[in-house]
C-alpha atoms as a PDB file:
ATOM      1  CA  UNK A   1       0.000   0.000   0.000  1.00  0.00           C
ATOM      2  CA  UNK A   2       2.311   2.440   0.986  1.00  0.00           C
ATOM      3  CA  UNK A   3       5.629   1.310  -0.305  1.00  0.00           C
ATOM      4  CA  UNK A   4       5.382   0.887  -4.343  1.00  0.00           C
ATOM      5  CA  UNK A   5       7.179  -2.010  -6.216  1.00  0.00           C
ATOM      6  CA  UNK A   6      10.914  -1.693  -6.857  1.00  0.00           C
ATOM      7  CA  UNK A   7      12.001  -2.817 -10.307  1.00  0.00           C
ATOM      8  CA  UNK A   8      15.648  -3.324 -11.632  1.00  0.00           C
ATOM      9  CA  UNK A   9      16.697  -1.317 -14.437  1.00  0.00           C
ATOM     10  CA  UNK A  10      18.178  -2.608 -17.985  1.00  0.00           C
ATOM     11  CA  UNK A  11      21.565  -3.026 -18.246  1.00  0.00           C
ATOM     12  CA  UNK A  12      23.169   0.233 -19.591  1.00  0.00           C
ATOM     13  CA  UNK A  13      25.720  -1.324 -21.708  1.00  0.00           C
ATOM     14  CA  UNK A  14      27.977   0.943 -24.108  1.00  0.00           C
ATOM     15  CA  UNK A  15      25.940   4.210 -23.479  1.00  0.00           C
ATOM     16  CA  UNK A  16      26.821   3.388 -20.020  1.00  0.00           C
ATOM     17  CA  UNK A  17      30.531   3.507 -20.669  1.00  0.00           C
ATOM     18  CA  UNK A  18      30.424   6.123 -22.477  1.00  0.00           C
ATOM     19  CA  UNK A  19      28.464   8.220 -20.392  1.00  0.00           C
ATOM     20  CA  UNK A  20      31.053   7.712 -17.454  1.00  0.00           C
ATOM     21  CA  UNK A  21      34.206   8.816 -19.988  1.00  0.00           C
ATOM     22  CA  UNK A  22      32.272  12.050 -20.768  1.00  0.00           C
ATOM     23  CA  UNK A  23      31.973  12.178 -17.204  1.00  0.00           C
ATOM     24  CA  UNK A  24      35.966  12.597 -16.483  1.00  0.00           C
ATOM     25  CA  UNK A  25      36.741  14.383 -19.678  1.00  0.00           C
ATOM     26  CA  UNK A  26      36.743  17.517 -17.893  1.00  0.00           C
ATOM     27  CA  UNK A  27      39.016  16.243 -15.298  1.00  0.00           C
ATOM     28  CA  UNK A  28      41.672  15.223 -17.937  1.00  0.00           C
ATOM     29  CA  UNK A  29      40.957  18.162 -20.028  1.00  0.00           C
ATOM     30  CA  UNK A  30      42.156  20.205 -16.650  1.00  0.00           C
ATOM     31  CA  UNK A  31      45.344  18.106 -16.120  1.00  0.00           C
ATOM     32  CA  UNK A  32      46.381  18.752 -19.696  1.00  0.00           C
ATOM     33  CA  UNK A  33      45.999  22.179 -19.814  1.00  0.00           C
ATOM     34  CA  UNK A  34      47.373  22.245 -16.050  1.00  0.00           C
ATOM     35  CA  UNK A  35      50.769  20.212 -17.302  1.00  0.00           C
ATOM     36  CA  UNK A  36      51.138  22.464 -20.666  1.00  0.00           C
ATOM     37  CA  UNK A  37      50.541  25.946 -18.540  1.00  0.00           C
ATOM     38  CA  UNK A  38      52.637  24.605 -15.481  1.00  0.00           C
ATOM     39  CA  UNK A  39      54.546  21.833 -15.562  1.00  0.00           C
ATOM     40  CA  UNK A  40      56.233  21.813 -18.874  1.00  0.00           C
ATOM     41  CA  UNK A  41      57.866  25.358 -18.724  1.00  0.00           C
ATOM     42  CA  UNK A  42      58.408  25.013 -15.608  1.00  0.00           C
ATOM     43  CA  UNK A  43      60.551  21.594 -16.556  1.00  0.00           C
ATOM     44  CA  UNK A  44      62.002  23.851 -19.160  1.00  0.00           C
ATOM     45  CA  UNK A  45      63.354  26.789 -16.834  1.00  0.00           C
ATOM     46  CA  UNK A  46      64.668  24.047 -14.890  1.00  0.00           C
ATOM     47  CA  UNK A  47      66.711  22.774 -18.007  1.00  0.00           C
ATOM     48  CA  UNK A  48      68.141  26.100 -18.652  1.00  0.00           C
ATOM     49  CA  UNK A  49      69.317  26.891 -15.171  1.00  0.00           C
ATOM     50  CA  UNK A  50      71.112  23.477 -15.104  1.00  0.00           C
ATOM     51  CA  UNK A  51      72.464  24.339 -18.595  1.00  0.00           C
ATOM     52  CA  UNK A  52      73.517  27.464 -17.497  1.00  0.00           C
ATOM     53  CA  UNK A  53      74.902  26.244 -14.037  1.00  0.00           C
ATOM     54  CA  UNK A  54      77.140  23.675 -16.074  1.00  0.00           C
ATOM     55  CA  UNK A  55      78.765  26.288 -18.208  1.00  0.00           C
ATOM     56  CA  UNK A  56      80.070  28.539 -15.944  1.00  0.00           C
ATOM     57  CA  UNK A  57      83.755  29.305 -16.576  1.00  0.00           C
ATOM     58  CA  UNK A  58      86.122  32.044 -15.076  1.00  0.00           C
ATOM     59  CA  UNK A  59      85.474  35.853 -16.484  1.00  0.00           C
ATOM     60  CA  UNK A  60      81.766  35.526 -16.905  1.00  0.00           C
ATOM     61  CA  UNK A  61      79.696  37.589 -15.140  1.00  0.00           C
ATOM     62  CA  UNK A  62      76.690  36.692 -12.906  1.00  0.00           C
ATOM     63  CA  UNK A  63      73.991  37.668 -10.546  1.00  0.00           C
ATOM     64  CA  UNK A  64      73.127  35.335  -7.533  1.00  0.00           C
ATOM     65  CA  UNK A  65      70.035  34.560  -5.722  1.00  0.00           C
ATOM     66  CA  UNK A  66      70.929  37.399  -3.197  1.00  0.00           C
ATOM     67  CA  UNK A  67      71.615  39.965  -5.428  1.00  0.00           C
ATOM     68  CA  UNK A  68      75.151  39.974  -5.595  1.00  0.00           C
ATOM     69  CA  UNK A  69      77.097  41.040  -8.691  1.00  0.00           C
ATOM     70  CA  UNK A  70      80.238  39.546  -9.590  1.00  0.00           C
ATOM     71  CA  UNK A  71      82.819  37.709 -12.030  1.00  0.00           C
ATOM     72  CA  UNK A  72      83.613  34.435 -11.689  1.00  0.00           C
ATOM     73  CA  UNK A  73      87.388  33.530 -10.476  1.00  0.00           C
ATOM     74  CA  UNK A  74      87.212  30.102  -9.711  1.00  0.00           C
ATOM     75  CA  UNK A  75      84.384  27.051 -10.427  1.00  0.00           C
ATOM     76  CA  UNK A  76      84.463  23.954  -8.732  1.00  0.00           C
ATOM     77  CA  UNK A  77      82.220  20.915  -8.796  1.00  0.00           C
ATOM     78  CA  UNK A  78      79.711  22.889  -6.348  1.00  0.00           C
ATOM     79  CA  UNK A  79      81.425  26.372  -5.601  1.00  0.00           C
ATOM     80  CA  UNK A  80      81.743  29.350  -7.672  1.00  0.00           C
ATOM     81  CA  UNK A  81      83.971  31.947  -5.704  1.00  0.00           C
ATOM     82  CA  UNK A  82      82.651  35.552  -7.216  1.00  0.00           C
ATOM     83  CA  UNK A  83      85.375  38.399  -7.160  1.00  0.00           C
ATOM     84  CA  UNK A  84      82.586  41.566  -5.888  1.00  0.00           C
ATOM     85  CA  UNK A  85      85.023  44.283  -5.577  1.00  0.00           C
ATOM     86  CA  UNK A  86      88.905  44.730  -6.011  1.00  0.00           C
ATOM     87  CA  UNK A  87      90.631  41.700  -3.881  1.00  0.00           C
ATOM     88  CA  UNK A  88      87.575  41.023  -2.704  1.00  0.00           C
ATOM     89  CA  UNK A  89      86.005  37.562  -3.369  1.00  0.00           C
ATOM     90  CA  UNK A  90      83.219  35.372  -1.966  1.00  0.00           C
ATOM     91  CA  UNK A  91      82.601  31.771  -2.340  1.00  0.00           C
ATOM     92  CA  UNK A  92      78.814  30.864  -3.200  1.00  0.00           C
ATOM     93  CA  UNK A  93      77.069  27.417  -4.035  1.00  0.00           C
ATOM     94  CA  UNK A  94      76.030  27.265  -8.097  1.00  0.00           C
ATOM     95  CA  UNK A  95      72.815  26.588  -7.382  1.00  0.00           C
ATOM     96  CA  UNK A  96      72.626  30.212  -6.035  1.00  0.00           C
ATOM     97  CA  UNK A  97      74.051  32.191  -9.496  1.00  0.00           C
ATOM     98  CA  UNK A  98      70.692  32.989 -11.097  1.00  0.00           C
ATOM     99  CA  UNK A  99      71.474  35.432 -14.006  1.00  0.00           C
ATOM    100  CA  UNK A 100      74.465  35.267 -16.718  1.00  0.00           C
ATOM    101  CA  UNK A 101      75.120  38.852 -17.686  1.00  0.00           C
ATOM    102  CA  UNK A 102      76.406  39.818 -21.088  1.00  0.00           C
ATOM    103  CA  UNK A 103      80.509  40.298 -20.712  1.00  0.00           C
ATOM    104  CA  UNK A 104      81.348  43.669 -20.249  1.00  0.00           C
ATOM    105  CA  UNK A 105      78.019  44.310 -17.874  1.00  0.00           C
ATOM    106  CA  UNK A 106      80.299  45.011 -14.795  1.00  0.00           C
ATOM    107  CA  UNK A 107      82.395  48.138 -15.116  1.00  0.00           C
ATOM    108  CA  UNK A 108      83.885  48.441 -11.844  1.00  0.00           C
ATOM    109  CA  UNK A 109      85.723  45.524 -11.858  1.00  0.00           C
END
């Protein structure tokens, strides 16, 4: 009387399917816009640092991660030792040079 008659429904099938991939395809849509506006130049900057990182050589002229201006005098496997004035050098870690200036940038020197 008061509870009506429960009957199971046909087996979907392929519309079934087909209606769950339409489903995520907004999901995936967002992770491939999400990898090509992120990820990937992001992947690329990283490429070019390490690039850049690897071809440091005495006399070029950088900018580190603190601001610092300076011209290489000595690279080692991890170090870069920046001459920032007259007889004045520091020693830095690569991984902190961010910029590599055009020769002739720093006058002072």
């Amino acid at each position: 009387m008061f509870i009506s008659n429960a009957y199971a429904q046909a087996a979907g099938g392929a519309a079934g399917l087909e209606a769950n991939l339409t489903s995520f395809l907004p999901i995936i849509l967002m992770f491939v816009v999400l990898y090509f506006l992120m990820i990937r130049p992001q992947m690329k900057r990283q490429k070019e640092q390490r690039a850049m990182m690897d071809a440091l050589a005495k006399g070029d002229e950088v900018i580190t991660a603190g601001g610092m201006l300076g011209k290489v005098s000595k690279v080692t496997d991890v170090y870069v030792t920046l001459e920032i004035a007259t007889n004045t050098e520091i020693l830095v870690q690569k991984s902190a040079v961010t910029t590599l200036l055009p020769k002739g940038t720093i006058k002072a020197l």
